[in-house]
Protein backbone atom coordinates (compact mmCIF):
# COMPACT_ATOMS: atom_id res chain seq x y z
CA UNK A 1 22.59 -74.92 -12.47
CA UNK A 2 23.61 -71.81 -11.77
CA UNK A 3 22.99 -69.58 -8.36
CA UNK A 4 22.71 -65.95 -8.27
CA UNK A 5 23.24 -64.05 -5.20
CA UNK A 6 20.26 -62.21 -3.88
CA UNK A 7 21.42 -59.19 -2.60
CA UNK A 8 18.66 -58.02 -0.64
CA UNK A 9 18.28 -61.28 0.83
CA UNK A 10 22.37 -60.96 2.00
CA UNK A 11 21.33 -57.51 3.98
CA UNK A 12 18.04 -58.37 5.22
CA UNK A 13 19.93 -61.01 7.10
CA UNK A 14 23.13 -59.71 8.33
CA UNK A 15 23.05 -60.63 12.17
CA UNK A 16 21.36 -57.95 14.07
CA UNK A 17 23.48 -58.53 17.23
CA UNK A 18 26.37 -57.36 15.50
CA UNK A 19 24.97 -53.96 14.64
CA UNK A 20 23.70 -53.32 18.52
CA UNK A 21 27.34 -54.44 19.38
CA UNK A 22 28.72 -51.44 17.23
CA UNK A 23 26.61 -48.68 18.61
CA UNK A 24 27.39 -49.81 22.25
CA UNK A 25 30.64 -48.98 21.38
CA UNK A 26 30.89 -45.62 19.94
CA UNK A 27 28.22 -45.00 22.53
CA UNK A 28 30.59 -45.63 25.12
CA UNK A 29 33.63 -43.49 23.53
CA UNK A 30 31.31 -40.44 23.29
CA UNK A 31 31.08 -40.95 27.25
CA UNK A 32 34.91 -41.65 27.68
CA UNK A 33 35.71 -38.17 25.70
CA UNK A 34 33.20 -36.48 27.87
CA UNK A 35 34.22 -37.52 31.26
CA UNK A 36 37.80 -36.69 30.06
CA UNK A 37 37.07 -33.20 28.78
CA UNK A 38 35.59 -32.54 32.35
CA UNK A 39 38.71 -33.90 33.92
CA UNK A 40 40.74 -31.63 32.12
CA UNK A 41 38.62 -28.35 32.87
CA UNK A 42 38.48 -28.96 36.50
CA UNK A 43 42.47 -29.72 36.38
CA UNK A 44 42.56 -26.59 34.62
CA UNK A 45 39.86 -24.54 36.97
CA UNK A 46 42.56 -26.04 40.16
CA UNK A 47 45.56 -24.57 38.87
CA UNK A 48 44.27 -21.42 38.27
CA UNK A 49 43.31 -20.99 42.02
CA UNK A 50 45.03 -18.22 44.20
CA UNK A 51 47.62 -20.10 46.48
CA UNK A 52 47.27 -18.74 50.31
CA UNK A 53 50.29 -16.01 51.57
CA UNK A 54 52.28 -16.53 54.48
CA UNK A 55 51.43 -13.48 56.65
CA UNK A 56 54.17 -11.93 58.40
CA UNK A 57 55.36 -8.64 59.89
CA UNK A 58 58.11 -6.93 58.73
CA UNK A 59 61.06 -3.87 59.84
CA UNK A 60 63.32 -1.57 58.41
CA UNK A 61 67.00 -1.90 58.85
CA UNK A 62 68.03 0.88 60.77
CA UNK A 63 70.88 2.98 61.40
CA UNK A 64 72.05 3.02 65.85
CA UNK A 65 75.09 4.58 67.39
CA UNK A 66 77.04 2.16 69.96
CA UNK A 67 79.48 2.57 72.51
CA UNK A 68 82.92 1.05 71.12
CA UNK A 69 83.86 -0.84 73.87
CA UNK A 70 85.89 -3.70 75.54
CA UNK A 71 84.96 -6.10 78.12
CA UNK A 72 87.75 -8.35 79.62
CA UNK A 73 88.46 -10.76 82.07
CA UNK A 74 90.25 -9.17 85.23
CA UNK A 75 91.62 -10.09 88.89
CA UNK A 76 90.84 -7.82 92.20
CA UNK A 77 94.15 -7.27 94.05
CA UNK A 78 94.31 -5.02 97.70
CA UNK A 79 95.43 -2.19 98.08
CA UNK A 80 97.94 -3.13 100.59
CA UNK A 81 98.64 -6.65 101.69
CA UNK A 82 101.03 -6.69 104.61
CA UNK A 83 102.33 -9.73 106.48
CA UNK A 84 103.23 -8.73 109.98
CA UNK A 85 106.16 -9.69 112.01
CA UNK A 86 107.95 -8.90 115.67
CA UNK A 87 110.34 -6.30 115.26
CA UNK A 88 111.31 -8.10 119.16
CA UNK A 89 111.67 -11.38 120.42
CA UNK A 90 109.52 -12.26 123.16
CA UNK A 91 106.25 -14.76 124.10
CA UNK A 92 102.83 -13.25 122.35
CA UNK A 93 100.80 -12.10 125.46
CA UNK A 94 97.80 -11.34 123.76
CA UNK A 95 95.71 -11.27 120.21
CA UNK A 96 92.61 -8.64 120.01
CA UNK A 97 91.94 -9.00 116.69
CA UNK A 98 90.40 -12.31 114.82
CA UNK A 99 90.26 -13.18 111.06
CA UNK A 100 88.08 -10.87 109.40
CA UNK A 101 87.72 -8.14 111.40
CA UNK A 102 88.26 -4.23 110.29
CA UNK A 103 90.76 -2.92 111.72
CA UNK A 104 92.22 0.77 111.54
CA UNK A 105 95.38 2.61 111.67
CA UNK A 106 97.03 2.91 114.48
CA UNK A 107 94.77 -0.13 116.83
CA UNK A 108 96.69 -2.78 118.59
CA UNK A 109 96.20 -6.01 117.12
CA UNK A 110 99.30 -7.87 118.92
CA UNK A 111 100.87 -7.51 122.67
CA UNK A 112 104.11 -9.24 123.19
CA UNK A 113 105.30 -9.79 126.87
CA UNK A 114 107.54 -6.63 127.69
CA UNK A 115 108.18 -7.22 131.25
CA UNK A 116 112.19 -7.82 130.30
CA UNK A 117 112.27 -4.50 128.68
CA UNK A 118 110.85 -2.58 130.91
CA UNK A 119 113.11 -3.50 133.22
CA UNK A 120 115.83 -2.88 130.43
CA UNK A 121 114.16 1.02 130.20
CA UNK A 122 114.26 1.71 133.74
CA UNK A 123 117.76 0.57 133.50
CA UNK A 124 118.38 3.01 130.55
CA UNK A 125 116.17 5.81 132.64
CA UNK A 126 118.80 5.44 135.63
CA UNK A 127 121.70 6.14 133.12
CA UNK A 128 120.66 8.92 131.63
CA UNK A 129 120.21 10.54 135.11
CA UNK A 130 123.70 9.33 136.06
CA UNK A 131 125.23 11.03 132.88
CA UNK A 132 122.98 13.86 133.07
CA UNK A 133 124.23 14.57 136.66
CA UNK A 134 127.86 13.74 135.29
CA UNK A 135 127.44 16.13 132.41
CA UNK A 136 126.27 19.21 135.06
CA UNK A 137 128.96 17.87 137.25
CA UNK A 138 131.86 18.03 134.78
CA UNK A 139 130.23 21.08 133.29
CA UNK A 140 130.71 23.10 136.12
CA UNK A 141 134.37 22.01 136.67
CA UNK A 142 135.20 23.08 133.39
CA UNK A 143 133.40 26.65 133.66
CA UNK A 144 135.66 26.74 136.50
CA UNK A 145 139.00 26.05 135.26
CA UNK A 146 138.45 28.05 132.04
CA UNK A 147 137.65 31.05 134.13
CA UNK A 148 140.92 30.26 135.82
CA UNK A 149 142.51 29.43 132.95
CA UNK A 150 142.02 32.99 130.57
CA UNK A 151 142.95 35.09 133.78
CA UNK A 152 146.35 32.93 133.63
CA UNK A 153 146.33 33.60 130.16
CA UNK A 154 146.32 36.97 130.32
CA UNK A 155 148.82 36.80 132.82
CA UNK A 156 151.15 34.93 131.31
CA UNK A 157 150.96 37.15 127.74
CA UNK A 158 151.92 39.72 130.35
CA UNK A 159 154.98 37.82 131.54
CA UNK A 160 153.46 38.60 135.28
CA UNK A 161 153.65 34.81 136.32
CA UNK A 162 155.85 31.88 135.23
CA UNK A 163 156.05 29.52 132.72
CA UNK A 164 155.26 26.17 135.21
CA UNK A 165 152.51 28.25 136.73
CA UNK A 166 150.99 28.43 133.00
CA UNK A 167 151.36 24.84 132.20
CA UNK A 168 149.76 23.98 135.50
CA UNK A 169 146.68 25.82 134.82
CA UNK A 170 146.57 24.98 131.23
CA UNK A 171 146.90 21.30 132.17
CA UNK A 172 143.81 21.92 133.98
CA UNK A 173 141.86 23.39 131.38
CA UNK A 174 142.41 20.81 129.04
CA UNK A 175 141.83 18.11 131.75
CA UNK A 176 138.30 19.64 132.39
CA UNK A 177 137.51 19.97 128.64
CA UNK A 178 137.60 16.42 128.13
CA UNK A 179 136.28 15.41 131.30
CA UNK A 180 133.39 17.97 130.43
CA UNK A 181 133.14 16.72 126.37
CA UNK A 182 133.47 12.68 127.80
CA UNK A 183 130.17 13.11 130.18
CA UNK A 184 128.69 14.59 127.09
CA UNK A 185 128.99 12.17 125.20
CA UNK A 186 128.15 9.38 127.75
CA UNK A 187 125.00 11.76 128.51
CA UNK A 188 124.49 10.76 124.32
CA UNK A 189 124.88 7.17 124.60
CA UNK A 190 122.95 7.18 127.30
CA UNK A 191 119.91 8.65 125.51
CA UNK A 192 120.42 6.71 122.68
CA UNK A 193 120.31 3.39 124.70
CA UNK A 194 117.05 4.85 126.08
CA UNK A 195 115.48 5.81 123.43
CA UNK A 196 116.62 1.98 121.75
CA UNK A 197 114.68 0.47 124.99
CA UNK A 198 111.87 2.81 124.48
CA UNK A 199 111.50 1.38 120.91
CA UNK A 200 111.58 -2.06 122.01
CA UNK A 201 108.80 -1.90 124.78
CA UNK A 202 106.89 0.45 121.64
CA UNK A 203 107.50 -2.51 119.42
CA UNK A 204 105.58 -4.74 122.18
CA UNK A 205 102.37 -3.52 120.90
CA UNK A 206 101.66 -4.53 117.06
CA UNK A 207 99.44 -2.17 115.74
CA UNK A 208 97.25 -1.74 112.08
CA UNK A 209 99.37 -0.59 109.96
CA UNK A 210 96.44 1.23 107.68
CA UNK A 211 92.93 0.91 107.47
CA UNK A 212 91.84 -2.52 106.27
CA UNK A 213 90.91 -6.27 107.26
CA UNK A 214 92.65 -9.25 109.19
CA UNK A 215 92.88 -11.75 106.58
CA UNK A 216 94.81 -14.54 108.50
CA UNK A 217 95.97 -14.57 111.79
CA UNK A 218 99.09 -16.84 111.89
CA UNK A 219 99.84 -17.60 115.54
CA UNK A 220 98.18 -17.89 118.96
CA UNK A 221 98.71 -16.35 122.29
CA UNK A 222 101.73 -17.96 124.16
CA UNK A 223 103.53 -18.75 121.11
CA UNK A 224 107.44 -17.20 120.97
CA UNK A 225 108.58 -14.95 118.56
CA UNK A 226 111.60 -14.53 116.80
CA UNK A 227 113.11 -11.50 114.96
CA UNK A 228 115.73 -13.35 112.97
CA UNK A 229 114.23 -15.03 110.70
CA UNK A 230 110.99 -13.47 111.54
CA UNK A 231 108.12 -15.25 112.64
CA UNK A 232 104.41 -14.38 110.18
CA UNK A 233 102.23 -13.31 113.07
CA UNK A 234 99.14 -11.71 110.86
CA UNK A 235 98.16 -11.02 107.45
CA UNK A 236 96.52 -7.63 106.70
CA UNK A 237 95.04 -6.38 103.41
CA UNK A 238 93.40 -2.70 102.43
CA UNK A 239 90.66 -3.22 100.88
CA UNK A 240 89.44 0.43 100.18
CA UNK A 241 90.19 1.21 97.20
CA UNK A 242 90.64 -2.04 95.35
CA UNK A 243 92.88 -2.77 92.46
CA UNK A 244 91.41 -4.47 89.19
CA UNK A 245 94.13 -5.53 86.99
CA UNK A 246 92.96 -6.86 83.05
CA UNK A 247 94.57 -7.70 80.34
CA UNK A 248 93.77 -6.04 77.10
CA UNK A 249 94.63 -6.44 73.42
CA UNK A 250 97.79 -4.05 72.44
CA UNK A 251 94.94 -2.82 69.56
CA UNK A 252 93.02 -1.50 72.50
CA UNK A 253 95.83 -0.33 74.76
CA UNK A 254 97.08 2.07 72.48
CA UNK A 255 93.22 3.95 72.92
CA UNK A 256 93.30 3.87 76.82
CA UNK A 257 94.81 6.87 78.53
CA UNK A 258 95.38 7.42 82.48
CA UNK A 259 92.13 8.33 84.26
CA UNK A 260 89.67 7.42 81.89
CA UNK A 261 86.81 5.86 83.95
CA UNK A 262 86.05 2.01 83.50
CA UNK A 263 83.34 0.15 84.68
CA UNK A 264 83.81 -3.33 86.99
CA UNK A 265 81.27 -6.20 86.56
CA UNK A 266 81.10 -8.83 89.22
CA UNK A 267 79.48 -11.84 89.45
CA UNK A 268 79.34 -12.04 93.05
CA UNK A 269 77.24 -8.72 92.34
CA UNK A 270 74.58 -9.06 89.13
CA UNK A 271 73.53 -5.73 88.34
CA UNK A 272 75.70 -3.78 90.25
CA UNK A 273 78.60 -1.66 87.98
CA UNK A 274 80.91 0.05 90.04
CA UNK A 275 82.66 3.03 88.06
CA UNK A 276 86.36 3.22 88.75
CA UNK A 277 89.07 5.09 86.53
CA UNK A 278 92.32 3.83 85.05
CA UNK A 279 95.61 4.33 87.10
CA UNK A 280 98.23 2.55 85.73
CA UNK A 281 99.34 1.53 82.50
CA UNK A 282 102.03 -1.12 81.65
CA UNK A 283 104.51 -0.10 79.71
CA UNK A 284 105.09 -3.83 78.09
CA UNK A 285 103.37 -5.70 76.03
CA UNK A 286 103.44 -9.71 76.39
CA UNK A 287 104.78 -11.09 73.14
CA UNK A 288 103.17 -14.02 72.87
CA UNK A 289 99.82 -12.97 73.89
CA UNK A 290 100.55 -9.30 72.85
CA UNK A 291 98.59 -8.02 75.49
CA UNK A 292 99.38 -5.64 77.92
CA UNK A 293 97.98 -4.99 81.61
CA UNK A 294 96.13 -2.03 82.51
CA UNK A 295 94.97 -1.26 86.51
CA UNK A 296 91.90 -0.01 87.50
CA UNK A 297 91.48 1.86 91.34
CA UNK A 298 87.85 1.44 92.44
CA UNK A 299 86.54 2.58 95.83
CA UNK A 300 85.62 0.02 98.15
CA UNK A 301 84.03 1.77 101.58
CA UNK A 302 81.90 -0.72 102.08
CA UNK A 303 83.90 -3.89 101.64
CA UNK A 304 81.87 -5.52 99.38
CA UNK A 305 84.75 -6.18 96.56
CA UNK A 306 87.15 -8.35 97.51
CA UNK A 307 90.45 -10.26 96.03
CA UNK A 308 89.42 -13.37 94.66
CA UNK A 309 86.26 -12.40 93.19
CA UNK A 310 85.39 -13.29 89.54
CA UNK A 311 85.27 -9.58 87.64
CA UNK A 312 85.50 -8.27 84.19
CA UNK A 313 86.66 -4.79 83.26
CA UNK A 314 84.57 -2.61 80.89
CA UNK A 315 86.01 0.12 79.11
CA UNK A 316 84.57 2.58 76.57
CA UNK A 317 86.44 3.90 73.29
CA UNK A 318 83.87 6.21 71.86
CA UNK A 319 81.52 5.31 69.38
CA UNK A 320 80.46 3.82 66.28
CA UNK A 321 77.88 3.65 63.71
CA UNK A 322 75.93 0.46 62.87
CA UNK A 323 72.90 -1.31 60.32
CA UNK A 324 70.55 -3.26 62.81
CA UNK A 325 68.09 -5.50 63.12
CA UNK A 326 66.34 -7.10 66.02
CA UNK A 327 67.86 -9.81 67.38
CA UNK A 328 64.61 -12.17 67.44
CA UNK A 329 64.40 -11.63 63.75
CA UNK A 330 67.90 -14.09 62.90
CA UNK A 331 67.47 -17.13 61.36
CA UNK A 332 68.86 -20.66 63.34
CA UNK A 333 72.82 -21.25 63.07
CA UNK A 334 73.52 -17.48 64.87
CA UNK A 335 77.02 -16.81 65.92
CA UNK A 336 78.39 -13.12 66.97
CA UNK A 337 79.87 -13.07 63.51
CA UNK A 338 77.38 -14.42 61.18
CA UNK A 339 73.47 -15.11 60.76
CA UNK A 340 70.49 -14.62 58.16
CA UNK A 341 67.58 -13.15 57.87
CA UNK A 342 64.38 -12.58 55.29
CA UNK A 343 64.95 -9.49 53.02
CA UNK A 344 61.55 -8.32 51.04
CA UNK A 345 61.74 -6.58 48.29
CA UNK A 346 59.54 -4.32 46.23
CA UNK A 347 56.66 -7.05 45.32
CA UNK A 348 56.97 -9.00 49.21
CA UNK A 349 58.91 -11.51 48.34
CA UNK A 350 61.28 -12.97 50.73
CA UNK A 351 64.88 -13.47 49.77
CA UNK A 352 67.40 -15.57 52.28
CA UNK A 353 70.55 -13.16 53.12
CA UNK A 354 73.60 -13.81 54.64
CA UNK A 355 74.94 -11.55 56.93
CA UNK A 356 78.10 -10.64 58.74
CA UNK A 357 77.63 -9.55 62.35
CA UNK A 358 79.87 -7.46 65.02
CA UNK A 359 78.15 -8.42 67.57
CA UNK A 360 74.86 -7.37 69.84
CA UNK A 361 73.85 -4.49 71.66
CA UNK A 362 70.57 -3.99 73.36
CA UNK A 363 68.60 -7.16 72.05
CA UNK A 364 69.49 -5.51 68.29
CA UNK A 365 72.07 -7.34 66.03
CA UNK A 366 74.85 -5.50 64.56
CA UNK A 367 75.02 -5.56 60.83
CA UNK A 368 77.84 -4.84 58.98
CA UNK A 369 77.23 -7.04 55.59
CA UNK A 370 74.48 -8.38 53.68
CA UNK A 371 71.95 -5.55 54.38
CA UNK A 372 71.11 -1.77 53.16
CA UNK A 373 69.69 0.91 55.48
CA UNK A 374 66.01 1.03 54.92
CA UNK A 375 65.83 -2.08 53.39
CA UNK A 376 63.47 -4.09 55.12
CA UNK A 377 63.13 -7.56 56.92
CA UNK A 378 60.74 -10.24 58.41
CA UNK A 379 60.54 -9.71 62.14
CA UNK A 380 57.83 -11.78 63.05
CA UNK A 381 56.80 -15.73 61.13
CA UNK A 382 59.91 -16.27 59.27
CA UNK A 383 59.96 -19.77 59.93
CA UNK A 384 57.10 -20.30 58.75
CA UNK A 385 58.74 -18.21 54.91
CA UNK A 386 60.35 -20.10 52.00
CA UNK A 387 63.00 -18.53 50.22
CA UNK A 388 61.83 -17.08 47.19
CA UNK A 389 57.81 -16.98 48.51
CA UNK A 390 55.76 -14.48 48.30
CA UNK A 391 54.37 -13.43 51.88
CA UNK A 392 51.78 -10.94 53.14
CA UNK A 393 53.21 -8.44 54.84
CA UNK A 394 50.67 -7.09 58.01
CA UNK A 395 50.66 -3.72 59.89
């Protein structure tokens, strides 16, 4: 027997559960595409948000005159240093003068005992009497005899007297000449001897040879001096005016002239520049530093400078022209000679730029690559600026 299928029958009863099953499923796809599509839009709406601008303050590079100048390392030397010594031998009767005290031309610092030449210049006083009185003494012989002698003279010319007569008087004459020209000169010896005593009880007394300061006194009263080899009783310096001496490159030297003025820098002193003026020049140059020394005379009436003292020497060459920018303004990793800064340009946005430096003057950095004049520059939150950024730039 043969079946036939029933068609309807086969649809009627296809399993319902399967159908629900199939619209679950497309039901859950049209909520899969929609949740994506919002994804996307909000991704979209996100990036197409203004990012905030780093706000920052910026300066123009500017154009500043500066002083072309040289500071170097220097040493204070006095004016005069003078060690004394005895010009006599003798036992030091008294010092009136300690270690650091001013002292002035002309004041006694140092009394040696002169007891032994005084004696010696009374001696020398009593001899110059005795040849005085021998010089008046002979001197009035020989006005004597020389009166006698050109009447003879005369005579004789004459042929009034005799010959024996003539060499008795002239025998005289000459005999008084030379006693006469012998007291003279023992009349010079003898002032000579006094005036060598005189000297030596002068020499007693030590006295300041210039204006200036004890810097070491050497020996102490009762001590014996000697003249040969000399005995170092005192050290003396003058300390107004001072020398500065510096070395300087033979670039600079060449620049530097006699009296320009200089300007010392002590660190004994901060803030105090004393202005001096350039007095000496050397006329060599060191070869294997190639520097040469220059000297600097600075007043000193106070005493306040003194050899020793740490001191640089400051001199100006003119002037010269220079791009700046404030100092603050420098990236990290600044040298004299190199550092960087944030350029803007015409849209605010900051470009990184190397620069070559000569140096600092006045809290401003001097430029002299990587920058234009009237370009301008972040001077205030550049650390907080990428390069490349775009930045907000406030008044």
């Amino acid at each position: 027997m043969i079946r036939t299928l029933d068609s309807t029958r086969d649809v009627t009863t296809f399993p319902c559960w399967l159908i629900r099953g199939a619209c679950r499923v497309r039901l859950i796809l049209a909520l899969l595409v929609m949740c994506m599509g919002a994804t996307a839009c909000r991704e979209q709406e996100i990036g197409q948000a203004p990012a905030t601008l780093v706000a920052v303050r910026a300066g123009q590079v500017e154009e500043i005159t500066v002083p072309r100048e040289i500071v170097v390392p220097a040493e204070i030397e006095p004016e005069s240093k003078v060690l004394l010594a005895p010009e006599v031998s003798g036992m030091i009767k008294e010092i009136r003068v300690r270690e650091g005290d001013r002292i002035t031309r002309g004041e006694p610092l140092i009394l040696i005992d002169d007891r032994d030449h005084r004696n010696s210049l009374a001696q020398a006083e009593a001899g110059l009497a005795a040849a005085q009185a021998q010089v008046a003494s002979a001197e009035q012989t020989y006005n004597v005899v020389r009166t006698q002698f050109e009447r003879m003279e005369k005579l004789w010319e004459s042929k009034s007297i005799s010959e024996a007569a003539y060499d008795e008087v002239r025998a005289r004459h000459e005999q008084a000449r030379s006693g006469h020209l012998s007291a003279q000169a023992q009349l010079k010896a003898a002032r000579a001897q006094l005036a060598t005593v005189q000297s030596m009880v002068e020499d007693c007394v030590i006295t300041a040879p210039f204006d200036g300061y004890v810097a070491a006194r050497l020996e102490n009263p009762g001590a014996v001096v000697q003249t040969m080899p000399p005995t170092s009783l005192m050290l003396v310096v003058q300390l107004d005016p001072v020398r500065i001496k510096a070395s300087v490159p033979e670039q600079i030297l060449t620049g530097i002239s006699l009296g320009m003025p200089a300007e010392v820098l002590l660190d004994a002193l901060p803030g105090d520049v004393s202005v001096g003026e350039i007095a000496a020049i050397s006329p060599l140059v060191d070869p294997a530093s190639r520097n040469g020394t220059v000297e600097v005379r600075l007043a000193n009436p106070e005493g306040k400078i003194r050899p020793g003292m740490a001191a640089r020497v400051r001199i100006t060459l003119g002037e010269r022209a220079y791009l700046s920018v404030p100092r603050s303004c420098l990236l990290s990793g600044v040298s004299d000679r190199e550092g960087q800064v944030f350029a803007l340009d015409s849209s605010n946005r900051a470009q990184r730029r190397q620069l070559k430096l000569a140096g600092f003057y006045e809290e401003k950095a001097l430029v002299t690559d990587g920058l234009l004049a009237g370009e301008r520059v972040v001077i205030r939150g550049m650390h907080a600026v990428a390069d490349g950024a775009e930045v907000r730039v406030e008044e």
